[in-house]
Protein backbone atom coordinates (compact mmCIF):
# COMPACT_ATOMS: atom_id res chain seq x y z
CA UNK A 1 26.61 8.71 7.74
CA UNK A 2 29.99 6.22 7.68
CA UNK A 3 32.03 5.66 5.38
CA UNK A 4 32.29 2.45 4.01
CA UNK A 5 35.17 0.86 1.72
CA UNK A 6 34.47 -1.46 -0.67
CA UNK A 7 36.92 -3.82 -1.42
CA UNK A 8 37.60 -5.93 -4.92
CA UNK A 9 36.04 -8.77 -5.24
CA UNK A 10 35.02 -11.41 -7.89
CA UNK A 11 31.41 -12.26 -7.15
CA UNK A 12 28.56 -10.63 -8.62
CA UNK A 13 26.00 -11.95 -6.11
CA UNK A 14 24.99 -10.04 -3.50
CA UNK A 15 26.05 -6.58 -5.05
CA UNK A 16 25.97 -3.19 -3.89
CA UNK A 17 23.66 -1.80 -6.48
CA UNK A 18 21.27 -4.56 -5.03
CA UNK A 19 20.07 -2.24 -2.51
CA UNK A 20 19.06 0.52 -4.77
CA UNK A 21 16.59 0.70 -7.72
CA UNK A 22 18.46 3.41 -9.44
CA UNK A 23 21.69 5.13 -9.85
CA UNK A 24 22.46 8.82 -10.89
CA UNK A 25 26.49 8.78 -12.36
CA UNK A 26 28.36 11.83 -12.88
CA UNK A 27 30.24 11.67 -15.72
CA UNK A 28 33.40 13.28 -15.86
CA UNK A 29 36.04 11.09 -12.84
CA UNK A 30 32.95 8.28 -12.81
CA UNK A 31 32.47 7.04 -16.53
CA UNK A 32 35.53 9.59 -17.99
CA UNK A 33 39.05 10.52 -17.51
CA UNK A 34 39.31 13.03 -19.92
CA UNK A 35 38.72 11.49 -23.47
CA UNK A 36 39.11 7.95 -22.12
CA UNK A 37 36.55 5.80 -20.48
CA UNK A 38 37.76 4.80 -16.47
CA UNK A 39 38.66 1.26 -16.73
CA UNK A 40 34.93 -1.28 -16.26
CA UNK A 41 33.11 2.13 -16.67
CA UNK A 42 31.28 0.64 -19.97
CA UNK A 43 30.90 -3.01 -19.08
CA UNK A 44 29.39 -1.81 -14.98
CA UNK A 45 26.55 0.54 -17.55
CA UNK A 46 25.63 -2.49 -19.41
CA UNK A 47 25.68 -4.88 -16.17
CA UNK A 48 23.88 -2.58 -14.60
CA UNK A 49 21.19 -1.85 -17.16
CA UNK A 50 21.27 -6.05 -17.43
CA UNK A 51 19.70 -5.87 -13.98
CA UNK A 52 16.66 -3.45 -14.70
CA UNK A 53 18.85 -0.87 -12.55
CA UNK A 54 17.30 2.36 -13.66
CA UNK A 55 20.70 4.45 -14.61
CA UNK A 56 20.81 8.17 -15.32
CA UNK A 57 23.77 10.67 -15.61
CA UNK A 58 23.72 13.94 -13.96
CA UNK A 59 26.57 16.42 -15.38
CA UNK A 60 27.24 19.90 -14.81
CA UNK A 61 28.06 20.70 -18.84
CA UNK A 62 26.03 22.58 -20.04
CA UNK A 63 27.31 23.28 -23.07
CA UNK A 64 26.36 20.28 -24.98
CA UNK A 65 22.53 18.68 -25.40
CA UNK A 66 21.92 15.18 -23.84
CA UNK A 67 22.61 13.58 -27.56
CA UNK A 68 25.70 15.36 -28.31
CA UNK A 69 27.12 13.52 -24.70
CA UNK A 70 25.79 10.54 -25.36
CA UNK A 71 26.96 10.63 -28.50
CA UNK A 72 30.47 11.90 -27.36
CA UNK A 73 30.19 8.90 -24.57
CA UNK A 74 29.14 6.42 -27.42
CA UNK A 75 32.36 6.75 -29.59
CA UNK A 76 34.44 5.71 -26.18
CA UNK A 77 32.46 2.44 -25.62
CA UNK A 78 29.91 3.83 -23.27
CA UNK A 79 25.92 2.91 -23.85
CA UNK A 80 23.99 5.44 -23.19
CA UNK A 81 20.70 7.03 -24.62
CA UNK A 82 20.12 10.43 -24.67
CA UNK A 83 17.12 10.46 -22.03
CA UNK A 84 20.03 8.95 -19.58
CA UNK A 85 21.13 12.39 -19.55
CA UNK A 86 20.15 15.05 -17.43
CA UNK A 87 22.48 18.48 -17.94
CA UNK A 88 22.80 21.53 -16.08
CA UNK A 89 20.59 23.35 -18.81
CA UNK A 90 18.02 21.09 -17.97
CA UNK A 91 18.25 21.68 -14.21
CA UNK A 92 18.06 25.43 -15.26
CA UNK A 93 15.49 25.45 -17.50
CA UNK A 94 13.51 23.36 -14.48
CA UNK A 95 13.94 26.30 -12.43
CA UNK A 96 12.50 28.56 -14.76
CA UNK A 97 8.75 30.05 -15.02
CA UNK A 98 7.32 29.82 -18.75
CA UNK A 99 7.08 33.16 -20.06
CA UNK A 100 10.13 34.54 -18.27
CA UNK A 101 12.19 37.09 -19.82
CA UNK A 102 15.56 35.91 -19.82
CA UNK A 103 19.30 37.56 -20.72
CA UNK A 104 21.49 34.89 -21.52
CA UNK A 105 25.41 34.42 -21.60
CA UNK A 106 25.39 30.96 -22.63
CA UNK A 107 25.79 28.10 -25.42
CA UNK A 108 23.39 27.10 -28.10
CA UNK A 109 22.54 24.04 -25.60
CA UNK A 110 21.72 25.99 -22.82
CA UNK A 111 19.23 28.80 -24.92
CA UNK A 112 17.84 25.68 -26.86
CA UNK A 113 16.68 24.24 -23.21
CA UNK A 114 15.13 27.43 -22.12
CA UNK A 115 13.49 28.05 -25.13
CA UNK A 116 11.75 24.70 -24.95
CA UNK A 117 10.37 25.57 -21.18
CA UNK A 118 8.63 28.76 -23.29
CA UNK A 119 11.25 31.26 -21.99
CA UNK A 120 11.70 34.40 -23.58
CA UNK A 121 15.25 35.33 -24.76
CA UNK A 122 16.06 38.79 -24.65
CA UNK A 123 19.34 40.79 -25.65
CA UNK A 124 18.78 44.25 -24.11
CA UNK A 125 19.23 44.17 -20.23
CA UNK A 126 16.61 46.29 -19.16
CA UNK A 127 13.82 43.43 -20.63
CA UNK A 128 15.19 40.83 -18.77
CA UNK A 129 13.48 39.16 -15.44
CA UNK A 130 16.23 37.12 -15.27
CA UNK A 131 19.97 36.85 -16.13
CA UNK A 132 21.33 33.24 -16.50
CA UNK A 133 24.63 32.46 -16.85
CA UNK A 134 26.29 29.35 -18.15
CA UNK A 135 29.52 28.44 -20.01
CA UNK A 136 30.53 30.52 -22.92
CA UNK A 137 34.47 30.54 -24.29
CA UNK A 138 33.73 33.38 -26.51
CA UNK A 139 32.26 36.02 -23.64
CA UNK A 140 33.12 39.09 -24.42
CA UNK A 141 32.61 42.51 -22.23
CA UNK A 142 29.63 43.70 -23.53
CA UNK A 143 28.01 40.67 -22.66
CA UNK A 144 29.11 40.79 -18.66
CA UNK A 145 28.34 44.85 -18.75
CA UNK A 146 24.55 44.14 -20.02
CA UNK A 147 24.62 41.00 -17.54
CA UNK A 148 25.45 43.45 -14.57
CA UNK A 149 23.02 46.22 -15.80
CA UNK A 150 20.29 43.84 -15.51
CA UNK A 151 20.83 42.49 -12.17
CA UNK A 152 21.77 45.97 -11.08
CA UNK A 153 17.92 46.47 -12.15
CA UNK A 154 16.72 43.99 -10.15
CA UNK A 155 16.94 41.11 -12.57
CA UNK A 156 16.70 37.17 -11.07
CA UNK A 157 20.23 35.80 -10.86
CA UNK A 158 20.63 32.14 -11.78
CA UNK A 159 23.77 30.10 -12.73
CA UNK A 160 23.83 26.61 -14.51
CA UNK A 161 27.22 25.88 -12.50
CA UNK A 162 29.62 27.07 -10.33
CA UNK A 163 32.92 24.68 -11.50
CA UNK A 164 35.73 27.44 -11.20
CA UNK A 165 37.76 25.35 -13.63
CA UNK A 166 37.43 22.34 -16.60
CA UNK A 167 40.14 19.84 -17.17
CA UNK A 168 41.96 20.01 -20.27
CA UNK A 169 44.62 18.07 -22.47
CA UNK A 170 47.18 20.31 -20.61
CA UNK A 171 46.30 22.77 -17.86
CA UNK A 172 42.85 23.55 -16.46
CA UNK A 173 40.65 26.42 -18.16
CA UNK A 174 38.26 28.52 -17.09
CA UNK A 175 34.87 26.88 -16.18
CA UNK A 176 31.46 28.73 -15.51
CA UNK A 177 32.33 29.52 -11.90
CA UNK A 178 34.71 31.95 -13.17
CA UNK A 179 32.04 33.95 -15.78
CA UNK A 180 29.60 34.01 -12.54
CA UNK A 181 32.65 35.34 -10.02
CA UNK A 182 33.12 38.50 -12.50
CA UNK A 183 29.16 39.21 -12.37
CA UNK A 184 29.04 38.14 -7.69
CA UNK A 185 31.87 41.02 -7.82
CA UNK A 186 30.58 43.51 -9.89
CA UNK A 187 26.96 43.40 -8.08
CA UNK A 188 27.25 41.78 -5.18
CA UNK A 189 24.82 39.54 -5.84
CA UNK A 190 24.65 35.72 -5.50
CA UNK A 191 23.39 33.20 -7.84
CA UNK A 192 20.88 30.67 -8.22
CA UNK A 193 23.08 27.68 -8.87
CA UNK A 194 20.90 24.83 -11.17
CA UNK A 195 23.80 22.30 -11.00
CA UNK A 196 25.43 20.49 -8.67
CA UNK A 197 26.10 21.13 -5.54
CA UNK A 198 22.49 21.69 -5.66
CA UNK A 199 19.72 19.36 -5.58
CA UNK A 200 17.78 20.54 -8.47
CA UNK A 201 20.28 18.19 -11.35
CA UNK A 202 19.90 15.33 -9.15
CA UNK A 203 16.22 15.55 -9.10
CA UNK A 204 16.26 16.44 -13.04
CA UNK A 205 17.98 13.05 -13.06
CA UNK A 206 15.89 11.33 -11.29
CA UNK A 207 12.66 12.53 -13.39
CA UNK A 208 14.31 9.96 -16.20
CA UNK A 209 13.39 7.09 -14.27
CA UNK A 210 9.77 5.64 -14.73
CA UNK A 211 9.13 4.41 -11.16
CA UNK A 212 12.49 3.24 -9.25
CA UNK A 213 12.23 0.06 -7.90
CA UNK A 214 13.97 1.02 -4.58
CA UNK A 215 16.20 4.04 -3.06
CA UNK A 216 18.33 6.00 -5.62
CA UNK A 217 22.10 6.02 -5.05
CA UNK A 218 23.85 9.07 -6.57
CA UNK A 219 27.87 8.51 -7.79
CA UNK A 220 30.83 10.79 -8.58
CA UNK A 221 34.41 12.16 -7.53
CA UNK A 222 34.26 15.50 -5.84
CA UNK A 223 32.57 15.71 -2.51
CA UNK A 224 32.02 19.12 -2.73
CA UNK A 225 29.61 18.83 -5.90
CA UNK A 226 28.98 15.28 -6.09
CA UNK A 227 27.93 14.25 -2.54
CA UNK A 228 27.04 17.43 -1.85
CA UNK A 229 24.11 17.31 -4.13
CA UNK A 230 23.47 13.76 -4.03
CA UNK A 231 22.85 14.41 0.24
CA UNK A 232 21.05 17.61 -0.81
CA UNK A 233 18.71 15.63 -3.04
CA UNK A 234 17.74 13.07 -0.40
CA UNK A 235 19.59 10.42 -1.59
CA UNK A 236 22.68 7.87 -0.38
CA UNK A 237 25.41 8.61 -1.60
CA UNK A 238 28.66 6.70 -3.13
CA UNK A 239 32.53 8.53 -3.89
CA UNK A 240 34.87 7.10 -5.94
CA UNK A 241 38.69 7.53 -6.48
CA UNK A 242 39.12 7.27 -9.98
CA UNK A 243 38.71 11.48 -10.17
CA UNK A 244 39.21 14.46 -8.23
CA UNK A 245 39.46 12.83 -4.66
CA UNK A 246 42.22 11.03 -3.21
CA UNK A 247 42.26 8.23 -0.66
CA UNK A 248 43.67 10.79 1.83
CA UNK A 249 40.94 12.86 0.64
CA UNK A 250 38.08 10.87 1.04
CA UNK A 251 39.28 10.26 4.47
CA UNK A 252 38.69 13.38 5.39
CA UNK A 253 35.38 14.09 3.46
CA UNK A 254 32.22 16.36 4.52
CA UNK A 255 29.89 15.54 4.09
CA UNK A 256 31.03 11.67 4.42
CA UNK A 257 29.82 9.57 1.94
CA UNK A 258 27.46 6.71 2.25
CA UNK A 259 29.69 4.84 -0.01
CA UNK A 260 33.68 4.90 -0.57
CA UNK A 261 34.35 2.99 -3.48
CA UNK A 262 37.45 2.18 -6.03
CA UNK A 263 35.89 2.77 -8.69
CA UNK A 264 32.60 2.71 -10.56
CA UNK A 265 32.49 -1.23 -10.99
CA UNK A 266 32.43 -1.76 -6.95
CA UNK A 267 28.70 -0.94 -7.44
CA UNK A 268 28.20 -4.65 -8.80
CA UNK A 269 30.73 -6.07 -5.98
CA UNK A 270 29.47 -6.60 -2.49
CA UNK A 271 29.00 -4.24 0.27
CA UNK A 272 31.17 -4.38 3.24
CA UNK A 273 29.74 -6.45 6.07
């Protein structure tokens, strides 16, 4: 696949999106810069939505529910329903068998999804069938020693996320990636990964649409999670420049893009010719 550059225009006839019946947005460099909306990120949801274009988001947090983003996305200007959202604890709990034991180092969001796809949560490592991992600020030793002890017994390995860092007001902090790297050393062992730059968010995504009316396009800014999982999902794929990639970048990418685009609001500009 090319890339392809779209360039600003001020007609709304004709628009990319046109060629697509849905659209999966990552959040965080798409719709966010930190705790401020990207410039035409609320007023492309609402055209979009204006258009019957199914829209979902597809993030990699998973340590808030679908209603606390929303929410969180609602108080910067952002419409969005909770059912819009698909999370990495979804994608997870998608992956997992009802009735599996499972030891968790994670957030109240992440256990509440699990629980609801009737999996067992258990504290002492040698009941667990599986040992998922997600974002936790307050992981403590104990928690990583039982984690290991469990996979050393043969326990299923699965990780919401891999992001080795999360932006912050000042420097980056740990992110998830950096919980699962302690556990890969210790045993050896590699994860299931639920998020992105797997398929399985994308498709959790996708379940929120009814019936597409056409192809789905999946959108963010990092072509290592973003495109990555948007190609590994089956679907075309757009990168923007308002977040982790630069022009130079971009330029550069692999996998390319289907789509290189200014920003978020290019979607309801026309295609290049």
């Amino acid at each position: 696949m090319g890339i392809f550059v779209t360039r600003v225009v001020t007609t709304m006839t004709d628009a990319l999106i046109d060629r697509y019946g849905a659209v999966v947005l990552d959040v965080d460099g798409v719709l966010m810069r930190g705790r401020e909306p990207v410039p035409g990120a609320a007023a492309t949801l609402s055209a979009l939505r204006a258009r019957g274009v199914g829209v979902a988001l597809a993030t990699n947090n998973a340590s808030r529910s679908p209603e606390d983003i929303a929410g969180w996305l609602g108080q910067a200007g952002l419409a969005v329903e909770p059912w819009m959202v698909a999370t990495s604890s979804q994608a997870t709990a998608r992956m997992m068998r009802g009735g599996e034991r499972a030891f968790v180092i994670g957030m109240p969001a992440l256990r509440h999804e699990l629980a609801a796809a009737d999996v067992r949560l258990v504290d002492a490592p040698d009941e667990a069938d599986t040992v998922v991992v997600g974002i936790d600020p307050q992981v403590c030793y104990p928690a990583l020693r039982d984690a290991a002890a469990a996979l050393f017994g043969g326990a299923r390995f699965v990780a919401t996320n891999l992001d080795p860092n999360l932006p912050d007001e000042d420097v980056p902090r740990p992110g998830n990636g950096a919980i699962v790297a302690v556990l890969r050393v210790t045993t050896e062992r590699e994860p299931e990964v639920a998020g992105k730059p797997g398929g399985e968010l994308i498709h959790a995504a996708i379940a929120t649409f009814a019936d597409p009316s056409g192809p789905v396009l999946t959108v963010g800014d990092r072509v290592d999670t973003d495109i990555v999982a948007g190609a590994a999902a089956g679907c075309d794929t757009a990168l923007v420049l308002t977040g982790a990639t630069s022009a130079d970048g971009a330029a550069v990418a692999e996998p390319a893009p289907t789509w290189l685009l200014d920003d978020v609001s290019a979607l309801l500009k026309p295609p290049p010719q």
